[in-house]
Protein backbone atom coordinates (compact mmCIF):
# COMPACT_ATOMS: atom_id res chain seq x y z
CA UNK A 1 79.25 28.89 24.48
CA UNK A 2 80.66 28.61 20.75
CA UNK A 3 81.94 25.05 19.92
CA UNK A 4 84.62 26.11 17.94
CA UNK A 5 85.51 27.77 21.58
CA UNK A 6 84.55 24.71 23.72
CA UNK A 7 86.99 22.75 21.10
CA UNK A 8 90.15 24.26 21.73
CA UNK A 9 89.90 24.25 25.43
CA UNK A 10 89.37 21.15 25.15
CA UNK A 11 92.50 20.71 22.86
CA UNK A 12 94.60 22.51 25.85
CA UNK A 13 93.18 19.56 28.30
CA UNK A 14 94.57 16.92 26.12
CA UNK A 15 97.81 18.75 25.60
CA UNK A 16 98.45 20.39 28.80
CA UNK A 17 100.04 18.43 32.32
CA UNK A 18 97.41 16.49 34.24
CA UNK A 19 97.41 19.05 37.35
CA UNK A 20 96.61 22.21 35.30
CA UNK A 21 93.63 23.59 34.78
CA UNK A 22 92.05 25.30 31.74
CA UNK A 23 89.34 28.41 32.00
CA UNK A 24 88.36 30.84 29.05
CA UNK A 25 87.69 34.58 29.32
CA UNK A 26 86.59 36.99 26.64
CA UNK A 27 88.35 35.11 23.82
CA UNK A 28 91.03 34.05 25.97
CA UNK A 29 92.54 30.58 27.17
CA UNK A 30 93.69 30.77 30.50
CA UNK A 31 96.42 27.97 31.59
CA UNK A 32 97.28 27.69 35.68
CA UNK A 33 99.31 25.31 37.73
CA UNK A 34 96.97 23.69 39.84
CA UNK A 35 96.79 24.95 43.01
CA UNK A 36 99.43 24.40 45.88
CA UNK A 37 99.36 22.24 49.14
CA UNK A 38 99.06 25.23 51.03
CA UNK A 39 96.06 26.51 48.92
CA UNK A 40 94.14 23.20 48.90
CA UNK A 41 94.66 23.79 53.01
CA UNK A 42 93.19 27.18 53.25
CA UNK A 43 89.91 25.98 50.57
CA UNK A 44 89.26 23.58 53.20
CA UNK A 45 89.00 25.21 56.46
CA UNK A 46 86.50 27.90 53.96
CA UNK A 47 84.76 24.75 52.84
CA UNK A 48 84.14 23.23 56.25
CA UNK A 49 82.79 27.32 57.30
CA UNK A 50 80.44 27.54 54.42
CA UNK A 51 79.17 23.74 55.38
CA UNK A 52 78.19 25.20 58.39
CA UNK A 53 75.76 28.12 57.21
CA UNK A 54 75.15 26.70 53.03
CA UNK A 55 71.11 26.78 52.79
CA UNK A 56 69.63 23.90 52.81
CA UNK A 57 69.31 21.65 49.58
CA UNK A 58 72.61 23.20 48.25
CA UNK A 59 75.81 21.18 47.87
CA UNK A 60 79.14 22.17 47.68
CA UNK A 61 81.35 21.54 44.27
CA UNK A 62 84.67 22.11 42.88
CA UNK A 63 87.19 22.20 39.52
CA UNK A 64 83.89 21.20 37.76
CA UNK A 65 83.41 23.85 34.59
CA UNK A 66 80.98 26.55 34.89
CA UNK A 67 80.17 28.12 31.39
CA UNK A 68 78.43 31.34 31.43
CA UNK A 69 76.96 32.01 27.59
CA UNK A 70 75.88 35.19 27.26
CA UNK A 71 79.63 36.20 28.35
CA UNK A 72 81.34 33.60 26.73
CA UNK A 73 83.17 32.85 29.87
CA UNK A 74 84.13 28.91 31.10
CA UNK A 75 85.49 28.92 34.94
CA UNK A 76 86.77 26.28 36.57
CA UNK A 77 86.43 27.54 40.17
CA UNK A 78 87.99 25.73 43.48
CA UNK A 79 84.62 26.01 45.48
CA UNK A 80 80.80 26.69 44.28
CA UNK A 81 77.67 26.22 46.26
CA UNK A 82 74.99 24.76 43.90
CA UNK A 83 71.23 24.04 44.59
C-alpha cells in the first residue's frame, strides 16, 4: 500500500472519535460510527457459529486492518478467520 496513503489514514485515526473506524477504498477514506449494541449482538451469535465449523489451526479476528496491495484497499472488517 502507498505510504503517502497509509499516512493519512492514519492522520484520520488521530483526528477522528475513539469509536470510529477508518478503511480506504480506491483512493478513498472511508469514516463509520462504530458499530451499534445491536450489531456487536448479531457478530456474536455468527462468531460463536463459525467457532463451531472454522478448520482447524485458524483463529478468529476482528477491527484489526487488512491491507490488500495490489488493490490499494485497507479494511477494517468486524470478523475474519485467519490461519
Amino acid at each position: 500500500m502507498n505510504p503517502e496513503h497509509l499516512a493519512l489514514i492514519e492522520e484520520f485515526r488521530r483526528s477522528a472519535p475513539a469509536n470510529f473506524k477508518i478503511e480506504f477504498s480506491g483512493g478513498i477514506v472511508i469514516v463509520q460510527a462504530s458499530p451499534s449494541a445491536i450489531h456487536e449482538r448479531n457478530l456474536s451469535v455468527v462468531r460463536r457459529q463459525f467457532e463451531a465449523h472454522a478448520p482447524a489451526g485458524y483463529l478468529s479476528t476482528g477491527n484489526m486492518d487488512l491491507a490488500s496491495p495490489q488493490v490499494s484497499k485497507l479494511r477494517n472488517p468486524d470478523l475474519t478467520y485467519l490461519p
